[in-house]
N, C-alpha and C. Protein backbone atom coordinates (compact mmCIF):
# COMPACT_ATOMS: atom_id res chain seq x y z
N UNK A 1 52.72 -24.41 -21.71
CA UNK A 1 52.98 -23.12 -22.29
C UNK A 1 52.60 -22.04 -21.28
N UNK A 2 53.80 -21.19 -20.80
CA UNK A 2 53.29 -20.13 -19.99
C UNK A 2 53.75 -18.76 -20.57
N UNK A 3 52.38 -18.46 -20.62
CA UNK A 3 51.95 -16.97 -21.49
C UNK A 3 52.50 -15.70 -19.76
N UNK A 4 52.88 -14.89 -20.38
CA UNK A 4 53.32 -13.67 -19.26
C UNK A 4 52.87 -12.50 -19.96
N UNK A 5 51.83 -11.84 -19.51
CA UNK A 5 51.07 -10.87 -19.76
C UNK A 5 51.43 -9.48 -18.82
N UNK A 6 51.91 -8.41 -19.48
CA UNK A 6 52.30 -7.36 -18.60
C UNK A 6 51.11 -6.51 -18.30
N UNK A 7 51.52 -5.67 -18.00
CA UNK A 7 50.54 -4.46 -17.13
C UNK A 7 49.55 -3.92 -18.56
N UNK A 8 50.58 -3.59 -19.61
CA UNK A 8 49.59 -3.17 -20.52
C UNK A 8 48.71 -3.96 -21.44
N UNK A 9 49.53 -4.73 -21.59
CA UNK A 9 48.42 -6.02 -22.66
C UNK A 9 47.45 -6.32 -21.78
N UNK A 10 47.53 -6.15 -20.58
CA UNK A 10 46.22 -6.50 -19.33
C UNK A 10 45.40 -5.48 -19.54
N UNK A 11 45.74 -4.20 -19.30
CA UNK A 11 44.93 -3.19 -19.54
C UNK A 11 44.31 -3.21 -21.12
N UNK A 12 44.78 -3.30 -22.18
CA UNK A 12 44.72 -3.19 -23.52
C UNK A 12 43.25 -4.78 -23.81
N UNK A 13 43.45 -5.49 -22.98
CA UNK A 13 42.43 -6.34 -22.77
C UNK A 13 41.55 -6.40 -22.30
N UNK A 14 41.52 -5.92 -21.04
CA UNK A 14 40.45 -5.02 -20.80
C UNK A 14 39.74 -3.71 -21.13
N UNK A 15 40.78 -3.22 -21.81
CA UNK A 15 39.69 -2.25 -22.52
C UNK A 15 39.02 -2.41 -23.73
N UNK A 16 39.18 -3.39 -24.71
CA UNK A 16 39.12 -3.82 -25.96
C UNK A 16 37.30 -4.35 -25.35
N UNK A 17 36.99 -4.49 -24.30
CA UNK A 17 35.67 -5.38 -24.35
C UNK A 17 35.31 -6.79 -24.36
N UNK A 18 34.56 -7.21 -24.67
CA UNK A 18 34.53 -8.43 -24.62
C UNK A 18 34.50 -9.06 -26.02
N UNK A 19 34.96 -10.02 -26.98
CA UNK A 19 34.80 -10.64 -28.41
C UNK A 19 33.48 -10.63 -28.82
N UNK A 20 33.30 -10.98 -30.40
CA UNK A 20 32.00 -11.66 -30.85
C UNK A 20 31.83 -12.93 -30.10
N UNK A 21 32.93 -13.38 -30.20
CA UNK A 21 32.17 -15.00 -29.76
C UNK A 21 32.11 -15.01 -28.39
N UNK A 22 32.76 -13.93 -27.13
CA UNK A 22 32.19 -13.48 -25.80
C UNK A 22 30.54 -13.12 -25.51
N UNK A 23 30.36 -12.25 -26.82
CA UNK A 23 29.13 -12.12 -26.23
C UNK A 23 28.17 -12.73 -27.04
N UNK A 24 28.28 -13.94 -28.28
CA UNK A 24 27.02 -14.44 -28.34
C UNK A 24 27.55 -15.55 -27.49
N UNK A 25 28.37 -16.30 -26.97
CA UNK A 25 28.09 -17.44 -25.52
C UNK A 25 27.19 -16.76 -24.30
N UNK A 26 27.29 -15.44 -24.07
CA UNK A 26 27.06 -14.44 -23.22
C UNK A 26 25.10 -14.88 -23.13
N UNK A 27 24.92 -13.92 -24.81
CA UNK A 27 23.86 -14.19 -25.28
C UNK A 27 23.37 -15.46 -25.18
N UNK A 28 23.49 -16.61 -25.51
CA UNK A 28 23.01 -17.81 -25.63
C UNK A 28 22.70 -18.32 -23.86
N UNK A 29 23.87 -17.88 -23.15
CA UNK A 29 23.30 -18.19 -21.67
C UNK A 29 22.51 -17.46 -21.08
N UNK A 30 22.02 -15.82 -21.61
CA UNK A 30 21.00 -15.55 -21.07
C UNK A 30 19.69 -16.15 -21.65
N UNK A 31 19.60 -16.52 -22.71
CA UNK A 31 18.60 -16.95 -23.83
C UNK A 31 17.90 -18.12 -22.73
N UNK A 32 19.49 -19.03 -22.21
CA UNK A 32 19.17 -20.73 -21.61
C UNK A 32 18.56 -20.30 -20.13
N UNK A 33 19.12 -19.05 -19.62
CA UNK A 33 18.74 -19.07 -18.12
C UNK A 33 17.47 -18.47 -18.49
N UNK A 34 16.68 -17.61 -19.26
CA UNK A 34 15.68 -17.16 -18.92
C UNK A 34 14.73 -18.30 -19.61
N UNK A 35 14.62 -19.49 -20.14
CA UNK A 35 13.86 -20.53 -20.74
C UNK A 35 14.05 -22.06 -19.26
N UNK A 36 15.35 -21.16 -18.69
CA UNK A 36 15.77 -22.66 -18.19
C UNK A 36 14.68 -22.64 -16.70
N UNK A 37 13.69 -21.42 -16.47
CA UNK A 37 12.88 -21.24 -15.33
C UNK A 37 11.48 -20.85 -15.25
N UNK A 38 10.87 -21.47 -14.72
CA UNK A 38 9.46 -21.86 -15.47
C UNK A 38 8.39 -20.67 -15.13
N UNK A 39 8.67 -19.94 -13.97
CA UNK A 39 8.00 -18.41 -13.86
C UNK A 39 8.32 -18.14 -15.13
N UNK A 40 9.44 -17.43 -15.52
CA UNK A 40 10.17 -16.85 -16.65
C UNK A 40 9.25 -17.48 -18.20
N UNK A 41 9.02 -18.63 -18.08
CA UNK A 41 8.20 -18.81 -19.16
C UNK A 41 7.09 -18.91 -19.24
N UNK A 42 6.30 -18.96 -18.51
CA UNK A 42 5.06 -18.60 -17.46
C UNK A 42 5.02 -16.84 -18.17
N UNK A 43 5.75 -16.61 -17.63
CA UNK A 43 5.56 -14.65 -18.16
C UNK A 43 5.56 -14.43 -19.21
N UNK A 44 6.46 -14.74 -19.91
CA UNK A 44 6.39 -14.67 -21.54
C UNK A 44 5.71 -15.25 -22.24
N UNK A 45 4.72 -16.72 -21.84
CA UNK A 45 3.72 -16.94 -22.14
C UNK A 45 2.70 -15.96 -22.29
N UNK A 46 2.45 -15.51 -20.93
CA UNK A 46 1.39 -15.13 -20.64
C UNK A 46 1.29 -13.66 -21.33
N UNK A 47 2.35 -12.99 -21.35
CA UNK A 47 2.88 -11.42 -22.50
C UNK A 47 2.36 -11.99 -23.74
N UNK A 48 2.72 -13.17 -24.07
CA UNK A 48 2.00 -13.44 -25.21
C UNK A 48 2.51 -12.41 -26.76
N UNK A 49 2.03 -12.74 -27.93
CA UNK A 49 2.18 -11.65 -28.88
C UNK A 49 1.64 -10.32 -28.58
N UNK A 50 0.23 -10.15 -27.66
CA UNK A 50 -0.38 -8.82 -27.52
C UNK A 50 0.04 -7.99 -26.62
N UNK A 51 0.92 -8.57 -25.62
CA UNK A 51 1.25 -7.66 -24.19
C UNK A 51 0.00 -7.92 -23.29
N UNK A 52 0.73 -7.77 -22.32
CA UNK A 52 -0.58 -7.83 -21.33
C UNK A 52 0.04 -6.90 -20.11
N UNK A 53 -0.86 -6.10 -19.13
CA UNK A 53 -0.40 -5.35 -17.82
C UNK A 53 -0.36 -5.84 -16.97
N UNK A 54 0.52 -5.38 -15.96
CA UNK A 54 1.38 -6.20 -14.82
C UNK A 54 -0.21 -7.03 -13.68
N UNK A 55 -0.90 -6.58 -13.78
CA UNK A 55 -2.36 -6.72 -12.83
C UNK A 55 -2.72 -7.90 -13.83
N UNK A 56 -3.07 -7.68 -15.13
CA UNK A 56 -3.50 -9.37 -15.76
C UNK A 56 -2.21 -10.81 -15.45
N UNK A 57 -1.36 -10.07 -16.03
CA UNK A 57 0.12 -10.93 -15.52
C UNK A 57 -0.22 -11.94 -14.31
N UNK A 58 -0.21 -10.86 -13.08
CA UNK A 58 -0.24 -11.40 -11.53
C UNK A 58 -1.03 -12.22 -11.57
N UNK A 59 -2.09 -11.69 -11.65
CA UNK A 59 -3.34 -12.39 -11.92
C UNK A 59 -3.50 -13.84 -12.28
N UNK A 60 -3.19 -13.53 -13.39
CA UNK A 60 -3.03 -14.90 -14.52
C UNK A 60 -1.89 -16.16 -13.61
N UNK A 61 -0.64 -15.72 -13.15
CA UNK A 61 -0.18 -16.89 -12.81
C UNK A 61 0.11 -17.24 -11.41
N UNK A 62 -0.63 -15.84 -10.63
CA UNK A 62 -0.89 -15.78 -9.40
C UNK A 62 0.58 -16.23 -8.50
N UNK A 63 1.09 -15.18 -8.26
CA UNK A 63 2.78 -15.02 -8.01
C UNK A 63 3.24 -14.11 -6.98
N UNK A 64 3.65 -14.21 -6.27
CA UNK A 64 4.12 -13.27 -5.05
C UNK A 64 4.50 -11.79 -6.04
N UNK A 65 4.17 -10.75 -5.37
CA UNK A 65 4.93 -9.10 -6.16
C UNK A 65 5.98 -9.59 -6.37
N UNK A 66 6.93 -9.40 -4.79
CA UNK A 66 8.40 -9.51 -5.14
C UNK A 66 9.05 -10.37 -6.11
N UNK A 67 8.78 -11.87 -6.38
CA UNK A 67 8.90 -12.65 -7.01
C UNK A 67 8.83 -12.38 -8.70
N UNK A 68 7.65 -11.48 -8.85
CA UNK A 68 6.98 -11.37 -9.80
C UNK A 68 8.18 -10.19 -10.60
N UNK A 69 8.44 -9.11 -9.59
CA UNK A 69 9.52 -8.15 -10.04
C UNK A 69 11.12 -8.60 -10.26
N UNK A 70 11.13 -9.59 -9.67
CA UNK A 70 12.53 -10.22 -9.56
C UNK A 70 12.77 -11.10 -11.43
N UNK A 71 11.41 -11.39 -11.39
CA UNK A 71 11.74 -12.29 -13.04
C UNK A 71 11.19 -11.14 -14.28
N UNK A 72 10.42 -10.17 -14.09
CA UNK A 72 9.81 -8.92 -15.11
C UNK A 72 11.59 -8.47 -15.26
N UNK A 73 12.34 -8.18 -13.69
CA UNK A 73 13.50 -7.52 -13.80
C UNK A 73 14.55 -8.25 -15.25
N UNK A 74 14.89 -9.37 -14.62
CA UNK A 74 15.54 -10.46 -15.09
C UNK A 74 15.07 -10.46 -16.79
N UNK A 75 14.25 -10.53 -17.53
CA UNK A 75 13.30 -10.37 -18.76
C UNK A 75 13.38 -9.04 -19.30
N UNK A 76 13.23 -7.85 -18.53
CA UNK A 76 13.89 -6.60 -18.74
C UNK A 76 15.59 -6.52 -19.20
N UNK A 77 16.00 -6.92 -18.43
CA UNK A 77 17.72 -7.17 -18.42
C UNK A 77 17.95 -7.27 -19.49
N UNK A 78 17.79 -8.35 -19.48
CA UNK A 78 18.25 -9.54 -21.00
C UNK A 78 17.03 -8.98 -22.23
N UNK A 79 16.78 -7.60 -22.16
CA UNK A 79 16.11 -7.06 -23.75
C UNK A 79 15.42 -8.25 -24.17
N UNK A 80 14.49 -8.80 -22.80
CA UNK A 80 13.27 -10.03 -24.02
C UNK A 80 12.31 -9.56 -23.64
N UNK A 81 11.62 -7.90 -22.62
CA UNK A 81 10.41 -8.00 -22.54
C UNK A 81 10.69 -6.32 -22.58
N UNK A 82 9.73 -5.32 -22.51
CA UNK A 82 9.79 -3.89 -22.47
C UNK A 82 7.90 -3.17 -21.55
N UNK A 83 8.18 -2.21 -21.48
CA UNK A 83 6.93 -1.80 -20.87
C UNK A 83 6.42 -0.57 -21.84
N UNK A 84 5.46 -0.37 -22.45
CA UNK A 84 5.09 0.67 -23.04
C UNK A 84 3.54 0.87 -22.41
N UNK A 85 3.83 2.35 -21.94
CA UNK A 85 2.68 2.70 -21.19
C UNK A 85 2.20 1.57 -19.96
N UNK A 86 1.41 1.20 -19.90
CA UNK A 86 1.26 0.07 -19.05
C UNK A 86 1.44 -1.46 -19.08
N UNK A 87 1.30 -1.79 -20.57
CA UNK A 87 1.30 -2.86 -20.84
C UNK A 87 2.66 -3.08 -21.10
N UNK A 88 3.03 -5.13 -20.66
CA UNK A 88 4.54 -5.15 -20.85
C UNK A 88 4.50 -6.30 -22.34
N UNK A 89 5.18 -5.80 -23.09
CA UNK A 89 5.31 -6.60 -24.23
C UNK A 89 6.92 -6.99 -24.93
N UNK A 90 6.68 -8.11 -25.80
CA UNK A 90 7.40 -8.75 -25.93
C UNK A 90 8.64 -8.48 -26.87
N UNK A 91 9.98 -8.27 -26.90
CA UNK A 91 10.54 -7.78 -28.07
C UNK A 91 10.88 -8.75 -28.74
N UNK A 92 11.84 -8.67 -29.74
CA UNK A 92 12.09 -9.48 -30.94
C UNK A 92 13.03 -10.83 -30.17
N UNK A 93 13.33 -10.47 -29.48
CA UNK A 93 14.28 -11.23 -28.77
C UNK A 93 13.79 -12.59 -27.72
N UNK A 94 12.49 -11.40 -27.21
CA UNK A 94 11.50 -12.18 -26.54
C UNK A 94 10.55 -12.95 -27.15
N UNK A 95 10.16 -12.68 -28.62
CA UNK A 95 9.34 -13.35 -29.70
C UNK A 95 9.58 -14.65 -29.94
N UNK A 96 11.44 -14.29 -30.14
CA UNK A 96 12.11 -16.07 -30.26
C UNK A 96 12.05 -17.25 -29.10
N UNK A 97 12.32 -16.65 -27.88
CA UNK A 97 11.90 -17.06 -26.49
C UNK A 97 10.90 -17.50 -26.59
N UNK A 98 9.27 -17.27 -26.65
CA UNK A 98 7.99 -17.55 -26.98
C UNK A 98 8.08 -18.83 -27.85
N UNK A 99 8.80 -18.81 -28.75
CA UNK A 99 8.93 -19.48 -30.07
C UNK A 99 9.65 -20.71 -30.20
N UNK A 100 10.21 -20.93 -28.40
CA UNK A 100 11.25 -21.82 -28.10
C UNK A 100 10.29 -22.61 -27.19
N UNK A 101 9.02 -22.03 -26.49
CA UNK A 101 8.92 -22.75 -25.56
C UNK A 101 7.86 -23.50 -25.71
């Protein structure tokens, strides 16, 4: 079966966004990549239910900076961790994450 898609149904597809079922597969692979790496759960361990600041963090799992910003980033991204005032804590999203590992 060959489908022939013109200029506008291309455009009209791309502008429409991505589906429900686009973005919870979307969702579910960020869910797997941020569980599927053991810093990453290491951090969200260690955020814990109370939050903890980036200096106990380091501390605690004793981690290169850069390294350390590269997976806070990554956890930021994907709405599973937030920073309020100093301390970085866990959102609802990140709760379930915790709750997985």
């Amino acid at each position: 079966m060959n489908e022939n898609i013109d200029d506008d149904e291309l455009d009209e597809m791309i502008m429409r966004g991505p589906t429900m079922r686009e973005k919870k597969v979307s969702h579910h692979d960020m869910m797997f990549k941020a569980l599927s790496n053991p810093i990453r759960r290491k951090v969200i361990v260690s955020i814990g239910v109370f939050g903890k600041s980036r200096s106990e963090i380091e501390e605690e799992l004793n981690i290169d900076k850069s390294l350390f910003k590269y997976h806070i980033d990554f956890l930021k991204e994907g709405n599973y961790i937030f920073l309020e005032g100093d301390i970085f804590r866990l959102t609802d999203e990140g709760l379930t994450l915790l709750s997985n590992i």
